[in-house]
C-alpha atoms as a PDB file:
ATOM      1  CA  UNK A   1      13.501   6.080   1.851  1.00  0.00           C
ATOM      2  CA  UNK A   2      11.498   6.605   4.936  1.00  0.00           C
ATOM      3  CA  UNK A   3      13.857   8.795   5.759  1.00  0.00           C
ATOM      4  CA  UNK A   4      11.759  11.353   3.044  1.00  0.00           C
ATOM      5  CA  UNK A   5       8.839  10.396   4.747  1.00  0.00           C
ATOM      6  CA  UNK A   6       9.106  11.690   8.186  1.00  0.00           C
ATOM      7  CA  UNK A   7      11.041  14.722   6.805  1.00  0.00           C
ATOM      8  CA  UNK A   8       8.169  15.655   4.756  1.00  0.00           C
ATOM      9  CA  UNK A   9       5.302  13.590   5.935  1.00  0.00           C
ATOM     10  CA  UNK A  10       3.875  16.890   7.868  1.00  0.00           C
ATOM     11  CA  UNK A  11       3.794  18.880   4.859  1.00  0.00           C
ATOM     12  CA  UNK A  12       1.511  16.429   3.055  1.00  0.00           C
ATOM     13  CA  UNK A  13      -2.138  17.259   3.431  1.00  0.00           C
ATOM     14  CA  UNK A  14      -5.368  15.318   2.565  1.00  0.00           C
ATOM     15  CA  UNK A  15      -7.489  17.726   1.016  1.00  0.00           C
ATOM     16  CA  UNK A  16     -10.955  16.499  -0.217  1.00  0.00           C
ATOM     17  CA  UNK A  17      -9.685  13.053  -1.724  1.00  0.00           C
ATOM     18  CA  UNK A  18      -6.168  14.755  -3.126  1.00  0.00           C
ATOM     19  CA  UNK A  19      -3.036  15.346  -1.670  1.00  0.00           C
ATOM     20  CA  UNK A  20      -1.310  18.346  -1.709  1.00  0.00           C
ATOM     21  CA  UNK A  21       2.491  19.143  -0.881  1.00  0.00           C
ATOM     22  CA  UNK A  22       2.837  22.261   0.827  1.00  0.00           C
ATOM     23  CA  UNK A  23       6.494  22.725   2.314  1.00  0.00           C
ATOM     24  CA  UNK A  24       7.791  26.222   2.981  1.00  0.00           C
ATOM     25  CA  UNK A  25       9.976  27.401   0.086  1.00  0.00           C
ATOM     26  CA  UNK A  26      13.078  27.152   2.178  1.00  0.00           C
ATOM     27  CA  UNK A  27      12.904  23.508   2.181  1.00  0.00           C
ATOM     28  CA  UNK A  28      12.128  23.205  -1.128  1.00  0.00           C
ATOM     29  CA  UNK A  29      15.328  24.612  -1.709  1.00  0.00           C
ATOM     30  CA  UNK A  30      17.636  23.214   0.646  1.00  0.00           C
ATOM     31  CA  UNK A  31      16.572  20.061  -0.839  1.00  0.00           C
ATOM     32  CA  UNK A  32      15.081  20.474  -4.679  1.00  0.00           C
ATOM     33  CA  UNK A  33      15.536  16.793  -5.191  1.00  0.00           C
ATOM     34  CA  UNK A  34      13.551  15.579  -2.163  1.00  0.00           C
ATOM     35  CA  UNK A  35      10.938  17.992  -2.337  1.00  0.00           C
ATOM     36  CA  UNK A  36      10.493  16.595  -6.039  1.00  0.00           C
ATOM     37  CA  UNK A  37      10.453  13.027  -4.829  1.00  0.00           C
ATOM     38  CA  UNK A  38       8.157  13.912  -2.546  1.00  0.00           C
ATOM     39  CA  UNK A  39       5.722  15.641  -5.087  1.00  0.00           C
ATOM     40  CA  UNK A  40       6.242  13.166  -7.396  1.00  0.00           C
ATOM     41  CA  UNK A  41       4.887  10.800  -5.494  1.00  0.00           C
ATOM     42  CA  UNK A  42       2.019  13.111  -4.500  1.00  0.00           C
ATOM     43  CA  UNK A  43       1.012  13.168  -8.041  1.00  0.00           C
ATOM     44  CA  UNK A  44       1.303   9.551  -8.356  1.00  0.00           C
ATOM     45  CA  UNK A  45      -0.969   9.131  -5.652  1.00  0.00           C
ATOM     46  CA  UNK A  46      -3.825  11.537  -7.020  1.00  0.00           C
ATOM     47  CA  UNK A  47      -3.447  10.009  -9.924  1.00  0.00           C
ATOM     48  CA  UNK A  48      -4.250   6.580  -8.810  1.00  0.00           C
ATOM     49  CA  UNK A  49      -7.506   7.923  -6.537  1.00  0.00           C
ATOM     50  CA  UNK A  50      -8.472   9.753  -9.963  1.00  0.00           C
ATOM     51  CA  UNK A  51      -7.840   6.414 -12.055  1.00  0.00           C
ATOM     52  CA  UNK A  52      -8.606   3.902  -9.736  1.00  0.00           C
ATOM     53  CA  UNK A  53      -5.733   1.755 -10.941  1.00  0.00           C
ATOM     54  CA  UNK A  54      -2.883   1.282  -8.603  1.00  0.00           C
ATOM     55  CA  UNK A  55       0.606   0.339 -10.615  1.00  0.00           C
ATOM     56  CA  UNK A  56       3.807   0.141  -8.853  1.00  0.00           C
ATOM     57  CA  UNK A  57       6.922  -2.235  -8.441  1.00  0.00           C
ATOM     58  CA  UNK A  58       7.981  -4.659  -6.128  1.00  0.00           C
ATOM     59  CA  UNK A  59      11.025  -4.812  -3.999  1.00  0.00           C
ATOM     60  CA  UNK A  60      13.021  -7.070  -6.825  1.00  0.00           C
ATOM     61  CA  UNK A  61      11.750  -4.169  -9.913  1.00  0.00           C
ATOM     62  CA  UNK A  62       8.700  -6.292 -10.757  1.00  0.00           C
ATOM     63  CA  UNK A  63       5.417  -4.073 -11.884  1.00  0.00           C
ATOM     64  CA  UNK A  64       2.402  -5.130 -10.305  1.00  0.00           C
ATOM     65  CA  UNK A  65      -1.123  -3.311 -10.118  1.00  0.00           C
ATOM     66  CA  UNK A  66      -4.603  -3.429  -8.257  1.00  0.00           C
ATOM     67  CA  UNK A  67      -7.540  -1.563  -8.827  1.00  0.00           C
ATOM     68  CA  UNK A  68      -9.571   0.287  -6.606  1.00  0.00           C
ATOM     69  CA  UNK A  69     -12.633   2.401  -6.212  1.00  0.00           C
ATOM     70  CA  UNK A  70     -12.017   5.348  -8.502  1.00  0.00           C
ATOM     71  CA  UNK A  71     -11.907   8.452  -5.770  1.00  0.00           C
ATOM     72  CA  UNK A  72     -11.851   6.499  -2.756  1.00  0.00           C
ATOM     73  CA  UNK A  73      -9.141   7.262  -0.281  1.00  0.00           C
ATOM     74  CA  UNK A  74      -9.958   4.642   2.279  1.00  0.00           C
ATOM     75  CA  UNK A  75     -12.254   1.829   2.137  1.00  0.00           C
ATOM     76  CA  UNK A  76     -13.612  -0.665   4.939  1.00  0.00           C
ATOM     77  CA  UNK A  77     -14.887  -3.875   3.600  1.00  0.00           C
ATOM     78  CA  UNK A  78     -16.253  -7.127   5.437  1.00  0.00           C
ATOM     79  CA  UNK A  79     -12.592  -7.781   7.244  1.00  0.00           C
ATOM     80  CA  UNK A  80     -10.771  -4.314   6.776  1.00  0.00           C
ATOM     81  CA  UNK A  81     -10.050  -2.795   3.878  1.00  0.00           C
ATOM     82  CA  UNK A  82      -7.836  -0.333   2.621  1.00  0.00           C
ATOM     83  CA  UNK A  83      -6.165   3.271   2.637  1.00  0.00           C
ATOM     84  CA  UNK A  84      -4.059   5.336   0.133  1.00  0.00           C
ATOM     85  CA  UNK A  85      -1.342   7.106   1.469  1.00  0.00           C
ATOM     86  CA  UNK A  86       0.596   9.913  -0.296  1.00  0.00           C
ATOM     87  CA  UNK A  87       3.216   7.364  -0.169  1.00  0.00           C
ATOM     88  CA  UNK A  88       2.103   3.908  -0.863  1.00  0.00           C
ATOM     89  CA  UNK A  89      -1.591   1.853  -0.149  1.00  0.00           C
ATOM     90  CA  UNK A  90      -2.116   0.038   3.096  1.00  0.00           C
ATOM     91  CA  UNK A  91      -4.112  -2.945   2.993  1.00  0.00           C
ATOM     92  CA  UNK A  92      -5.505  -3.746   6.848  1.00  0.00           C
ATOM     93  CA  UNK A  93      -6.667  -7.418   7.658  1.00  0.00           C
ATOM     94  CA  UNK A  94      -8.409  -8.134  10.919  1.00  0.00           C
ATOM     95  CA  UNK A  95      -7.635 -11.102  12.968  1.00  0.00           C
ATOM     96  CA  UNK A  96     -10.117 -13.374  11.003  1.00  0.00           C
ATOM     97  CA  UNK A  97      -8.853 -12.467   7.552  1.00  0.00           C
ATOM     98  CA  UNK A  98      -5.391 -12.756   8.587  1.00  0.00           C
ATOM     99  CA  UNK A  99      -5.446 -15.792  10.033  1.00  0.00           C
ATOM    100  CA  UNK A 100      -7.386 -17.559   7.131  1.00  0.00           C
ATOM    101  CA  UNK A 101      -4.627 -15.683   4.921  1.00  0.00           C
ATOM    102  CA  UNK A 102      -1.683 -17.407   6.827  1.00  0.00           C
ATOM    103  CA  UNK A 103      -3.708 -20.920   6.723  1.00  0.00           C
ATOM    104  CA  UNK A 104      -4.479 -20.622   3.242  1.00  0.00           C
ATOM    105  CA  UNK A 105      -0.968 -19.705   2.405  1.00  0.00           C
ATOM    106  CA  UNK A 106       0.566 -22.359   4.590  1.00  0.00           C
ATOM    107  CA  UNK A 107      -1.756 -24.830   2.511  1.00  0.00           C
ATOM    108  CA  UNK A 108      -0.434 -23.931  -0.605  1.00  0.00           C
ATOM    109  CA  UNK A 109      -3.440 -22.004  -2.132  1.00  0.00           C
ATOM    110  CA  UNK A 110      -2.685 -20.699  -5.974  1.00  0.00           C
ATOM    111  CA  UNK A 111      -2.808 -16.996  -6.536  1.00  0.00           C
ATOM    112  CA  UNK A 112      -6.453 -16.963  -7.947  1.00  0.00           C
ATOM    113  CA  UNK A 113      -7.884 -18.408  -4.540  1.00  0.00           C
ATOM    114  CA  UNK A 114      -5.631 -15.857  -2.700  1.00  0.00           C
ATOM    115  CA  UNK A 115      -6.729 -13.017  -5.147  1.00  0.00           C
ATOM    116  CA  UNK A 116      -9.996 -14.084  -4.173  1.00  0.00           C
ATOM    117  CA  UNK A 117      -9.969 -13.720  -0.588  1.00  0.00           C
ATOM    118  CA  UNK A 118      -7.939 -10.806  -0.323  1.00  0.00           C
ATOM    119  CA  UNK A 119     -10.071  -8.821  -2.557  1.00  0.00           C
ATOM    120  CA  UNK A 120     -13.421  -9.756  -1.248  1.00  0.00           C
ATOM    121  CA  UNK A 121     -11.785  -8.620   2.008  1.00  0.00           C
ATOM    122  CA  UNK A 122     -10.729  -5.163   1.336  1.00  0.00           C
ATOM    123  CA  UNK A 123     -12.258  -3.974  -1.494  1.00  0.00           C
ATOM    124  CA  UNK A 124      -9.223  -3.607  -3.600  1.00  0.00           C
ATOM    125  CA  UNK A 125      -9.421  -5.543  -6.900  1.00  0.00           C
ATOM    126  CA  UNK A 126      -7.775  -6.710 -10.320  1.00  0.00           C
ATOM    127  CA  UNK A 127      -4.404  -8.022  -7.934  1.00  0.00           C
ATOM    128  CA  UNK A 128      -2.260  -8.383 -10.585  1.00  0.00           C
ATOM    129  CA  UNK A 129       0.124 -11.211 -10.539  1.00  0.00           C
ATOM    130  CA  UNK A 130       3.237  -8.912  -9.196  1.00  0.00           C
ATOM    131  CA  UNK A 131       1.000  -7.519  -6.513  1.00  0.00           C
ATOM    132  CA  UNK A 132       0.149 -10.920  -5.121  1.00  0.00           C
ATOM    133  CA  UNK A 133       4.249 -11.858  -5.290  1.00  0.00           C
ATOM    134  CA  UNK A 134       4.713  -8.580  -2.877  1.00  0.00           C
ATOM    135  CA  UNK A 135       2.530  -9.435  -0.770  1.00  0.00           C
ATOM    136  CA  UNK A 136       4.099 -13.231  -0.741  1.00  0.00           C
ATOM    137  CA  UNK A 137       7.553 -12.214  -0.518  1.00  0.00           C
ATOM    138  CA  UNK A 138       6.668 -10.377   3.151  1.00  0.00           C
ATOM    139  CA  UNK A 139       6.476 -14.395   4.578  1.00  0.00           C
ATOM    140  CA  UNK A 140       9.753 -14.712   5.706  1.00  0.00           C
ATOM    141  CA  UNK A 141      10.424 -18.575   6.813  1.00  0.00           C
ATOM    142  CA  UNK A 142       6.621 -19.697   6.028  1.00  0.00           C
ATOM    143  CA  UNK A 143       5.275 -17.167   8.956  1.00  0.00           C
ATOM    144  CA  UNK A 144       3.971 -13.769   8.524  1.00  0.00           C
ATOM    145  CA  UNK A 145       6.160 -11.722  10.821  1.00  0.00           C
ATOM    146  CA  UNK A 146       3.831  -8.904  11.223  1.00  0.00           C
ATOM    147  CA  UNK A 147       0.443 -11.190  12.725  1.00  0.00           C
ATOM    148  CA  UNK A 148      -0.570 -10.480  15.820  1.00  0.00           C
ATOM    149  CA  UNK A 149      -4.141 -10.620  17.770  1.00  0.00           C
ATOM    150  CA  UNK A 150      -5.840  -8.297  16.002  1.00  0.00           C
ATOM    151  CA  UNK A 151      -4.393  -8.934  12.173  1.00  0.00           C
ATOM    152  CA  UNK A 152      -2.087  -6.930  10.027  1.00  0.00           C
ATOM    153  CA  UNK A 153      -1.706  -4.773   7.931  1.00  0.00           C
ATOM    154  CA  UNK A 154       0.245  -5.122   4.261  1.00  0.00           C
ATOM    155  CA  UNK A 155       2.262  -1.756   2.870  1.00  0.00           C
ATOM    156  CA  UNK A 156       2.123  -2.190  -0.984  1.00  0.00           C
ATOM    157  CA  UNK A 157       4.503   0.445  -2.158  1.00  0.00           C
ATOM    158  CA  UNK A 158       4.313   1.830  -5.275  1.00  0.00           C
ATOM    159  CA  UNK A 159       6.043   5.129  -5.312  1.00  0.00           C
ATOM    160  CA  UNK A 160       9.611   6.329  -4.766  1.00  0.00           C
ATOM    161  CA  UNK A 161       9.662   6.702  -1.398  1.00  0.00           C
ATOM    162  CA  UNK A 162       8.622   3.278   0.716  1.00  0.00           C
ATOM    163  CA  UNK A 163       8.967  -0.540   0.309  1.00  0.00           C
ATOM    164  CA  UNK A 164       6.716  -2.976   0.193  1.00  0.00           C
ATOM    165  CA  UNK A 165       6.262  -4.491   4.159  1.00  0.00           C
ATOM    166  CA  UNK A 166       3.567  -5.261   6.998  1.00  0.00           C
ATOM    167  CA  UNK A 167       3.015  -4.485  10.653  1.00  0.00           C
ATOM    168  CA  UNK A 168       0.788  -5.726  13.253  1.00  0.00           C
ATOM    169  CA  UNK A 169      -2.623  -4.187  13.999  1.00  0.00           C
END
């Protein structure tokens, strides 16, 4: 899937707080069906900065939402915060956060104490159950592999095109 990313990616323009898909017609029509998963998921994502309400599903087909600041794009909160791609929402952590994150998962904290956090963090809010089992099933052997010195950050994907993952900040 990333593969439609960096083959449209440069056609995909923040405009105001709206993104607009603006490939030359060629494209379009060499490939009709990635140009219309690509705009697909540019209306997806306007419609969740319009709405507010982020709904998407995990890597196993589970729907999970969030809810954000109706027409906010990117957010910074007390540790991070967060930023809506044309192709999924990236939740950033800084060192702090992350590390409490990773101590609080290693000590078995529920999903309402996790919700908690991670929302007071960032800004995002309403995790729904599925959102907070995507960002779980990134832990791969009881570690986050994506920590590093200063935090991570979580993809949560909920359009066609990307997967649900983290990388180091």
């Amino acid at each position: 899937m990333s593969e439609l990313i960096n083959r449209y990616d440069r056609y995909v323009q923040l405009m105001g707080n709206r993104w607009a898909f603006l490939p030359p017609m060629g494209k379009r029509l060499a490939d009709p069906q990635g140009a219309s998963t690509v705009q697909e998921a540019v209306n997806q994502a306007n419609e969740q900065i319009v709405t507010g309400v982020a709904k998407g599903l995990d890597t196993s087909g589970e729907a999970y939402s969030f809810t954000v600041p109706a027409e906010t794009v990117t957010f910074a909160g007390s540790h991070d915060g967060f930023n809506n791609t044309w192709y999924d929402w990236e939740l950033w952590l800084d060192r702090w956060a992350s590390g409490k994150l990773a101590a609080s998962l290693a000590l078995g904290t529920g999903a309402a104490a996790l919700t908690a956090e991670l929302t007071s963090w960032t800004g995002i809010g309403a995790l729904s159950g599925g959102a907070i089992a995507a960002i779980l099933a990134i832990r791969s052997a009881g570690a986050w592999p994506c920590e590093r010195d200063n935090g991570m950050g979580i993809h949560l994907a909920f359009r066609p095109v990307t997967v649900t993952g983290c990388w180091p900040q």
